[in-house]
PDB file of N, CA and C in Angstrom:
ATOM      1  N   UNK A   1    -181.297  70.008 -52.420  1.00  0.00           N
ATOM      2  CA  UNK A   1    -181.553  71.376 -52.841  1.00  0.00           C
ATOM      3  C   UNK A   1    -180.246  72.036 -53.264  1.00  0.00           C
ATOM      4  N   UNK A   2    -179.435  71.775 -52.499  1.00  0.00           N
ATOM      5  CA  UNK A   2    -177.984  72.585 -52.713  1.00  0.00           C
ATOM      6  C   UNK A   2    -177.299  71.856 -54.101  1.00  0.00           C
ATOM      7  N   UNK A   3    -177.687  70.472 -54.266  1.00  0.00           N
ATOM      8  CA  UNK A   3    -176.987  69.902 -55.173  1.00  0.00           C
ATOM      9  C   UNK A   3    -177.727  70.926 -56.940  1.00  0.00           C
ATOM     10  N   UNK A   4    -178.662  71.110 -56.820  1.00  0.00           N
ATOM     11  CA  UNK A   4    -179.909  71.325 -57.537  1.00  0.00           C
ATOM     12  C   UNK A   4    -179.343  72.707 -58.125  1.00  0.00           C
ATOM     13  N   UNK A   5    -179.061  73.724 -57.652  1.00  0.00           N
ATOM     14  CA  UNK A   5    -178.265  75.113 -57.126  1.00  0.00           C
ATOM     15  C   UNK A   5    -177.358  74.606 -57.816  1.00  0.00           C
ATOM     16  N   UNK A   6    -176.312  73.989 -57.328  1.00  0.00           N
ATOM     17  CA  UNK A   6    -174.336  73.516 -57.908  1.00  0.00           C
ATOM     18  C   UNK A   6    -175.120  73.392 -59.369  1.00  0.00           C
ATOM     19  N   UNK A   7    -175.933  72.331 -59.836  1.00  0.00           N
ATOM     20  CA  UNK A   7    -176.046  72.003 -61.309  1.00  0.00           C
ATOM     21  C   UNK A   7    -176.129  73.439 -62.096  1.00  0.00           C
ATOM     22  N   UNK A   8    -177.408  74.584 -61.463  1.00  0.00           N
ATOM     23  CA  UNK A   8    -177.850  75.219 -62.201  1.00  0.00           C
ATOM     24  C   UNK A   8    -176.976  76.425 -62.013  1.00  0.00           C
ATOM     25  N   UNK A   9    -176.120  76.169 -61.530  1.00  0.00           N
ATOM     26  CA  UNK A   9    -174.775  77.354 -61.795  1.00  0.00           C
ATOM     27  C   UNK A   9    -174.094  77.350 -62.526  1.00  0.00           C
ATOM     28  N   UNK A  10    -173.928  75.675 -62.643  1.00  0.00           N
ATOM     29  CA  UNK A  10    -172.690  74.959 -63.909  1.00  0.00           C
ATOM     30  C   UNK A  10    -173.474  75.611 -65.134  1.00  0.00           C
ATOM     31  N   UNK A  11    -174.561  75.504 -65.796  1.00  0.00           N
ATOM     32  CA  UNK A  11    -175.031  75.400 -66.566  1.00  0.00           C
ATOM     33  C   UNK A  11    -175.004  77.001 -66.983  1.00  0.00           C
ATOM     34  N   UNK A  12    -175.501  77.756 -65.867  1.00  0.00           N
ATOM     35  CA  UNK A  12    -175.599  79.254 -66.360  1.00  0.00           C
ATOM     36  C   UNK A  12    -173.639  79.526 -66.635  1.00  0.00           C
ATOM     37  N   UNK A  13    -172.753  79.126 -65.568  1.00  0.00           N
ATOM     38  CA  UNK A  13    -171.400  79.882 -66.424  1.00  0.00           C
ATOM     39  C   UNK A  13    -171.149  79.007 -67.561  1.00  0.00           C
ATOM     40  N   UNK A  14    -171.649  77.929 -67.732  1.00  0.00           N
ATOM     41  CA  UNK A  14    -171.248  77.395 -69.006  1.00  0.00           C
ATOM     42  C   UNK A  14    -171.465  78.364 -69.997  1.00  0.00           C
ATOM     43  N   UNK A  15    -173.068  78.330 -70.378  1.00  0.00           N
ATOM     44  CA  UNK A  15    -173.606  79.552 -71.394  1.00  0.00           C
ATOM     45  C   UNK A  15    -172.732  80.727 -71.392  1.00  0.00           C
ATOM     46  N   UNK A  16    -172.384  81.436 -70.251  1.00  0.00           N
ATOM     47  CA  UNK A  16    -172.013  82.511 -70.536  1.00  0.00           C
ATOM     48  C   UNK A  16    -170.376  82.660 -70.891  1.00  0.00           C
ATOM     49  N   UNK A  17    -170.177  81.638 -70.551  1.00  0.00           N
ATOM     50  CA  UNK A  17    -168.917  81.294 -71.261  1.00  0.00           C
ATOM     51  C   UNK A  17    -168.845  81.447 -72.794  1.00  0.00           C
ATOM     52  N   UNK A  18    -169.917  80.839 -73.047  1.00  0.00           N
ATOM     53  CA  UNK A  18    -170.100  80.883 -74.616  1.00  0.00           C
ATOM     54  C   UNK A  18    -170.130  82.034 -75.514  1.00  0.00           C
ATOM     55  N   UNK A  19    -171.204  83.103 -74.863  1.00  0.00           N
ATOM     56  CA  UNK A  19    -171.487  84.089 -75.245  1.00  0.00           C
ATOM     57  C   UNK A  19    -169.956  85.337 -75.117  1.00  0.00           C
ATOM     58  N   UNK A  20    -169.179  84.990 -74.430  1.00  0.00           N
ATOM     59  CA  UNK A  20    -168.246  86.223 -74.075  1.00  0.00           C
ATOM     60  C   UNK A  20    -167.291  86.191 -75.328  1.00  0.00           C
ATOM     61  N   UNK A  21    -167.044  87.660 -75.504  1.00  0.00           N
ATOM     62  CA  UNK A  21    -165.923  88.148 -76.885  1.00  0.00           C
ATOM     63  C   UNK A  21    -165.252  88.706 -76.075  1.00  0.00           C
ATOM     64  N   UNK A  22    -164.036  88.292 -76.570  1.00  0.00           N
ATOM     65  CA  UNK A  22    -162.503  88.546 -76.166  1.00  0.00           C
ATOM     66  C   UNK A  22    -162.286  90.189 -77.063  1.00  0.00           C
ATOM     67  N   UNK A  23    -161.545  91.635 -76.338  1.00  0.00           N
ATOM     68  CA  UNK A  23    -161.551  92.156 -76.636  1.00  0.00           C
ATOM     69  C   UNK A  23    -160.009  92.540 -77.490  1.00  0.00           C
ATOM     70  N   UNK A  24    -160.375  92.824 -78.931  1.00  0.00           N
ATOM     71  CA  UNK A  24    -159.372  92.927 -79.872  1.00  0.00           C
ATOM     72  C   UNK A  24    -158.173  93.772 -79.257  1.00  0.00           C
ATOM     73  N   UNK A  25    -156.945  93.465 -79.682  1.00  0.00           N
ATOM     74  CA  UNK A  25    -156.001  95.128 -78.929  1.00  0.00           C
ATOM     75  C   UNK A  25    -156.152  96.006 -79.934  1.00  0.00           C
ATOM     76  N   UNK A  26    -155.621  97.328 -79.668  1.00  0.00           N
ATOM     77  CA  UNK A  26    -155.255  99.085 -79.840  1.00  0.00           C
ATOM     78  C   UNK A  26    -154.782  98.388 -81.225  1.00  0.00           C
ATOM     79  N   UNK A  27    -154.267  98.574 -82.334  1.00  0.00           N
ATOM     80  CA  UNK A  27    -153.601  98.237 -82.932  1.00  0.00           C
ATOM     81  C   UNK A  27    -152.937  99.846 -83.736  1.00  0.00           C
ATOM     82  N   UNK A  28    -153.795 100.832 -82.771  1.00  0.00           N
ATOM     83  CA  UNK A  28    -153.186 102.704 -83.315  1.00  0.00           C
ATOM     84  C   UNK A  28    -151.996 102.879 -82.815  1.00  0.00           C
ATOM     85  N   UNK A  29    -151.083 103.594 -83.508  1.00  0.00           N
ATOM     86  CA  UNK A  29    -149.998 104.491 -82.911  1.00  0.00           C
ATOM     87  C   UNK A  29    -150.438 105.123 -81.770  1.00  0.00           C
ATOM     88  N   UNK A  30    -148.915 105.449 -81.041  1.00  0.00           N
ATOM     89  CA  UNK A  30    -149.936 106.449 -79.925  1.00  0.00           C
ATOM     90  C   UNK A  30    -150.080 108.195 -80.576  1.00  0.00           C
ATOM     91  N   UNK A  31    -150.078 108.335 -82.103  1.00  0.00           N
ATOM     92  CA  UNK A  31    -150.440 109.591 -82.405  1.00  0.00           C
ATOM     93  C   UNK A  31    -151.603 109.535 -82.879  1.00  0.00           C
ATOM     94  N   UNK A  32    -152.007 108.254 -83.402  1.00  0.00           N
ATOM     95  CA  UNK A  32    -153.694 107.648 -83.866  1.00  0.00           C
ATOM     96  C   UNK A  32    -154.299 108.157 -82.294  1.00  0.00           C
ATOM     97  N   UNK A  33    -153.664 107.539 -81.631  1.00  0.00           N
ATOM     98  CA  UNK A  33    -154.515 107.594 -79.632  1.00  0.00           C
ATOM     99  C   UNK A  33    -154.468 108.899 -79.349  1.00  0.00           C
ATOM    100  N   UNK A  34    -153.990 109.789 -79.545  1.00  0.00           N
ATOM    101  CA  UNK A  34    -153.348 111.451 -79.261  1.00  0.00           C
ATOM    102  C   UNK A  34    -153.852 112.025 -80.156  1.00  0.00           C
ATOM    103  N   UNK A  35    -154.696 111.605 -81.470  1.00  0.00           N
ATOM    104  CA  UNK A  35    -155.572 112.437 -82.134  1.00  0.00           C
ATOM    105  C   UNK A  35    -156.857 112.329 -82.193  1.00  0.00           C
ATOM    106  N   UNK A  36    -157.198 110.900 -81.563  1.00  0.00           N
ATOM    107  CA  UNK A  36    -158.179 110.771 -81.760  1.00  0.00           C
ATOM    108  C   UNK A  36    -158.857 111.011 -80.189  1.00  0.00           C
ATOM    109  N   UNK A  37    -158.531 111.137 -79.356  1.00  0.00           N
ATOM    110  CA  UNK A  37    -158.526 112.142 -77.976  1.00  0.00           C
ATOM    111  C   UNK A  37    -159.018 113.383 -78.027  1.00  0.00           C
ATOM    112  N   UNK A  38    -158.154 113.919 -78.765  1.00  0.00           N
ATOM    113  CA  UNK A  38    -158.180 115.327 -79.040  1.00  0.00           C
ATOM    114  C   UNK A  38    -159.712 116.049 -79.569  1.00  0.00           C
ATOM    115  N   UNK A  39    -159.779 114.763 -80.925  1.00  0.00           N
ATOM    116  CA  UNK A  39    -160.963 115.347 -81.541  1.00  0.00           C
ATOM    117  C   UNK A  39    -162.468 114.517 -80.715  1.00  0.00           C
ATOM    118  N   UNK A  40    -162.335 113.654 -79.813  1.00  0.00           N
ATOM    119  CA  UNK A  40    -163.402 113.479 -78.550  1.00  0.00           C
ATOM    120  C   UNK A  40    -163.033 114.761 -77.741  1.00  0.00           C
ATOM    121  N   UNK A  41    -162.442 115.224 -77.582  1.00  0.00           N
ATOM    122  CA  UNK A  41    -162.567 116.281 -76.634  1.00  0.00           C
ATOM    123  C   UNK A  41    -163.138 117.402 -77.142  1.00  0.00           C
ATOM    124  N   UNK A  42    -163.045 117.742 -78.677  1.00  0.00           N
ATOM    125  CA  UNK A  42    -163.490 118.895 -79.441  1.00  0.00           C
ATOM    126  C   UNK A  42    -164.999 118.661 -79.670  1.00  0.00           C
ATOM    127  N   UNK A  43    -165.637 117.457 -79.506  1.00  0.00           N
ATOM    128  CA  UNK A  43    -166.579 117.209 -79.598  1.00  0.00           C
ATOM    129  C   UNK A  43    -167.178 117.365 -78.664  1.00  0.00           C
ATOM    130  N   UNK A  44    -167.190 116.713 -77.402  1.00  0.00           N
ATOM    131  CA  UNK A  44    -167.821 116.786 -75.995  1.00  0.00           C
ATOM    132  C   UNK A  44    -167.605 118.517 -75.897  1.00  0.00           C
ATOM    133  N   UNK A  45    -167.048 119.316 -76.148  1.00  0.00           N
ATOM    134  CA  UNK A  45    -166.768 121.086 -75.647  1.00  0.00           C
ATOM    135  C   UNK A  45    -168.014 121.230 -76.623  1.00  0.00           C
ATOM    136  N   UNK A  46    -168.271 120.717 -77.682  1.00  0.00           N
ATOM    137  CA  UNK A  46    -169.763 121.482 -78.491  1.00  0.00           C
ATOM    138  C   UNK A  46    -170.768 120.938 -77.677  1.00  0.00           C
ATOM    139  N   UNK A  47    -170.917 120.051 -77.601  1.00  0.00           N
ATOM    140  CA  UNK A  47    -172.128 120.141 -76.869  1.00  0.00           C
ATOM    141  C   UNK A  47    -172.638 120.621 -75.209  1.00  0.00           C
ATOM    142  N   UNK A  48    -171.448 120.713 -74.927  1.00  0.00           N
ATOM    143  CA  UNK A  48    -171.194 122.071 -73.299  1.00  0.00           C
ATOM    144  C   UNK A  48    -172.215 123.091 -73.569  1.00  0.00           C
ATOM    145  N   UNK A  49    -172.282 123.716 -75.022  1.00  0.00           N
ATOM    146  CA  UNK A  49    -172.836 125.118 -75.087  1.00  0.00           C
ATOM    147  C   UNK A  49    -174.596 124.828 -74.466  1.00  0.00           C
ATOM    148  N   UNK A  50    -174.672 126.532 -74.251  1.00  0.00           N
ATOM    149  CA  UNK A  50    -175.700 126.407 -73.670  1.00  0.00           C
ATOM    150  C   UNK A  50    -177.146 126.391 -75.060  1.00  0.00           C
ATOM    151  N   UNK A  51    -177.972 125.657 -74.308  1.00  0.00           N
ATOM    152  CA  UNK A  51    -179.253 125.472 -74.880  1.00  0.00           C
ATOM    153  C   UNK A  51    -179.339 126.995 -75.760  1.00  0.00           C
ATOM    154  N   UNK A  52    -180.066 127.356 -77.173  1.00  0.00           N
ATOM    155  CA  UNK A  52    -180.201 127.962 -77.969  1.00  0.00           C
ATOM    156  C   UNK A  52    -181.900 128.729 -77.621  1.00  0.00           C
ATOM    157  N   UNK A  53    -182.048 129.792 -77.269  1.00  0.00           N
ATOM    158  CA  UNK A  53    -183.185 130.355 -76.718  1.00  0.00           C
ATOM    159  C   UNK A  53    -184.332 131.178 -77.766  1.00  0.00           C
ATOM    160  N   UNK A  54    -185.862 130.337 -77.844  1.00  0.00           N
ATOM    161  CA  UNK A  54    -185.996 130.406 -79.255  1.00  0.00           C
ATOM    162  C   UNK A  54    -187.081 131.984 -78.861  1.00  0.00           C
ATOM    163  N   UNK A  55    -187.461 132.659 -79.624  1.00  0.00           N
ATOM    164  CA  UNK A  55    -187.941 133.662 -80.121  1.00  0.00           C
ATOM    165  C   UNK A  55    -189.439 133.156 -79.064  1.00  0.00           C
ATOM    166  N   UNK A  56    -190.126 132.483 -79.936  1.00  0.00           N
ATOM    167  CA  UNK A  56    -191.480 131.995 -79.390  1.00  0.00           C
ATOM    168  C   UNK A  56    -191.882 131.310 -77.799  1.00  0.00           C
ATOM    169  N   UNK A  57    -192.476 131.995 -77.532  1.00  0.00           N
ATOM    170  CA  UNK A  57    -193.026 130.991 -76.004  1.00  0.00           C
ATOM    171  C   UNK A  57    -193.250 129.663 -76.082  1.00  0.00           C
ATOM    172  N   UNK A  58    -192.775 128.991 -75.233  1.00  0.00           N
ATOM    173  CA  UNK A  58    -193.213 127.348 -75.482  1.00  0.00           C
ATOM    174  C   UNK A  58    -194.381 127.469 -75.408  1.00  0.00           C
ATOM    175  N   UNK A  59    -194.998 126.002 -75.865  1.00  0.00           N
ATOM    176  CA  UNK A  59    -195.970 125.804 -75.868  1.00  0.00           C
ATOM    177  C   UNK A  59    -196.732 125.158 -74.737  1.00  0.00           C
ATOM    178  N   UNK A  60    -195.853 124.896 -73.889  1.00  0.00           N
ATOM    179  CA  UNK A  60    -196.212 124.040 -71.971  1.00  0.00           C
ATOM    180  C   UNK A  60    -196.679 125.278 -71.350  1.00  0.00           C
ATOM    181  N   UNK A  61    -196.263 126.421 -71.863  1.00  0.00           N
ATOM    182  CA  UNK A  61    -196.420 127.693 -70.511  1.00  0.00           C
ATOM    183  C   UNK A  61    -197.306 128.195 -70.848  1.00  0.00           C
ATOM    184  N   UNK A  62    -198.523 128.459 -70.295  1.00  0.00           N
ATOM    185  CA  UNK A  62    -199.500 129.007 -70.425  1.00  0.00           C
ATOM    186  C   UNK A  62    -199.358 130.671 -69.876  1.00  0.00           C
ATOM    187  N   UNK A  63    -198.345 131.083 -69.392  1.00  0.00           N
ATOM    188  CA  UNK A  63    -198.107 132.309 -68.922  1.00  0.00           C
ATOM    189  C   UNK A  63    -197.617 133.165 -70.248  1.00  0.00           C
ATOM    190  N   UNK A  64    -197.548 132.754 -71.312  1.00  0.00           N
ATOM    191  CA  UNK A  64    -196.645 133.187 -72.280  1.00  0.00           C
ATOM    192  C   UNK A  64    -197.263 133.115 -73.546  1.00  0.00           C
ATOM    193  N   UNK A  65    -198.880 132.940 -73.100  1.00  0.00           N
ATOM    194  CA  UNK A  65    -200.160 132.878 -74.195  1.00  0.00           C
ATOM    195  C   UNK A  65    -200.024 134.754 -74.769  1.00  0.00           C
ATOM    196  N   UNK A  66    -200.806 135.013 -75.693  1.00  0.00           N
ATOM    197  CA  UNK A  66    -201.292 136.400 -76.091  1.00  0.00           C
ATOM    198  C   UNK A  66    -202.806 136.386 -75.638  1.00  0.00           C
ATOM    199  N   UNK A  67    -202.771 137.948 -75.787  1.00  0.00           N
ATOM    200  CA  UNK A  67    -204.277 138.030 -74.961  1.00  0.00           C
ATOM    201  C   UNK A  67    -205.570 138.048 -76.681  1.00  0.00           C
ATOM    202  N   UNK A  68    -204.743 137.675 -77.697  1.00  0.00           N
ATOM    203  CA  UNK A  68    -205.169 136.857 -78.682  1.00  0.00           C
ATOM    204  C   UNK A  68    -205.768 135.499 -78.937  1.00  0.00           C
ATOM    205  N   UNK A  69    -204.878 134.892 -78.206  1.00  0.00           N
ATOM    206  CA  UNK A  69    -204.766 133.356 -78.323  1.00  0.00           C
ATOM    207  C   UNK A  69    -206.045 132.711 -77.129  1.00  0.00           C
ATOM    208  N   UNK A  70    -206.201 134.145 -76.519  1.00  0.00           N
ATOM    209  CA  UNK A  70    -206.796 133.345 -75.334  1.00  0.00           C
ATOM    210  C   UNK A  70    -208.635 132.992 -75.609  1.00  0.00           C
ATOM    211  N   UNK A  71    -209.103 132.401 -75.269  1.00  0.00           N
ATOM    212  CA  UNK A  71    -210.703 132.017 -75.747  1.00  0.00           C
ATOM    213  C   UNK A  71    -211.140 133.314 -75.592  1.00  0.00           C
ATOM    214  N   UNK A  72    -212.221 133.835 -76.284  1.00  0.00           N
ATOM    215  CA  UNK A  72    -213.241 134.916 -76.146  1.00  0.00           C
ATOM    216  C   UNK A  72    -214.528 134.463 -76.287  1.00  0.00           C
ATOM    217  N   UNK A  73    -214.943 134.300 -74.837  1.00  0.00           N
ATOM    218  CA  UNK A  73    -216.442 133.572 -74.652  1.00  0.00           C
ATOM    219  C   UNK A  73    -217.423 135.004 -74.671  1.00  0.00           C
ATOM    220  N   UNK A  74    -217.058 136.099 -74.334  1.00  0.00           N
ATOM    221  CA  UNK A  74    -217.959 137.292 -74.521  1.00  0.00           C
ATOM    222  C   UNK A  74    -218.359 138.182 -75.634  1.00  0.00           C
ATOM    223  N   UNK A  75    -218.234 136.928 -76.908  1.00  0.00           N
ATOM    224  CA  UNK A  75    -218.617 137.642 -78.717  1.00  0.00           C
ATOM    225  C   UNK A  75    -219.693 137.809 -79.047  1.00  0.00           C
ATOM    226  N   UNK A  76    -220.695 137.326 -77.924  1.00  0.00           N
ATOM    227  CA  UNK A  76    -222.432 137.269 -78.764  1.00  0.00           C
ATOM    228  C   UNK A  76    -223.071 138.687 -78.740  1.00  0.00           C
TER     229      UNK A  76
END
């Protein structure tokens, strides 16, 4: 059983041996690295802002119907 196990270990790091990419280097200045920082950071601060609050009631809340919208079963 244990021998069975040893084989099917060999076999799985083999594969994954195969599959792995070696990661390229930096090849930026460090003012390429120091600008391009900068403008990830200017990015992540926009989307901080808060959610945009729309005019209309959602449509999940039923508290926020008109007394329009609501059925009128008493028309006959």
């Amino acid at each position: 059983m244990n021998k069975r196990i040893m084989k099917r270990h060999k076999r799985q790091v083999s594969r994954a041996r195969e599959h792995i990419r070696l990661s390229q280097p930096d090849l930026r200045t460090p003012e390429q690295v120091a600008a391009a920082r900068e403008v990830s950071r200017s990015v992540a601060s926009r989307h901080s802002l808060p959610h945009v609050h729309y005019s209309s009631p959602s449509i999940r809340n039923p508290a926020g119907r008109s007394a329009e919208e609501a059925p009128k079963a008493e028309e006959k």
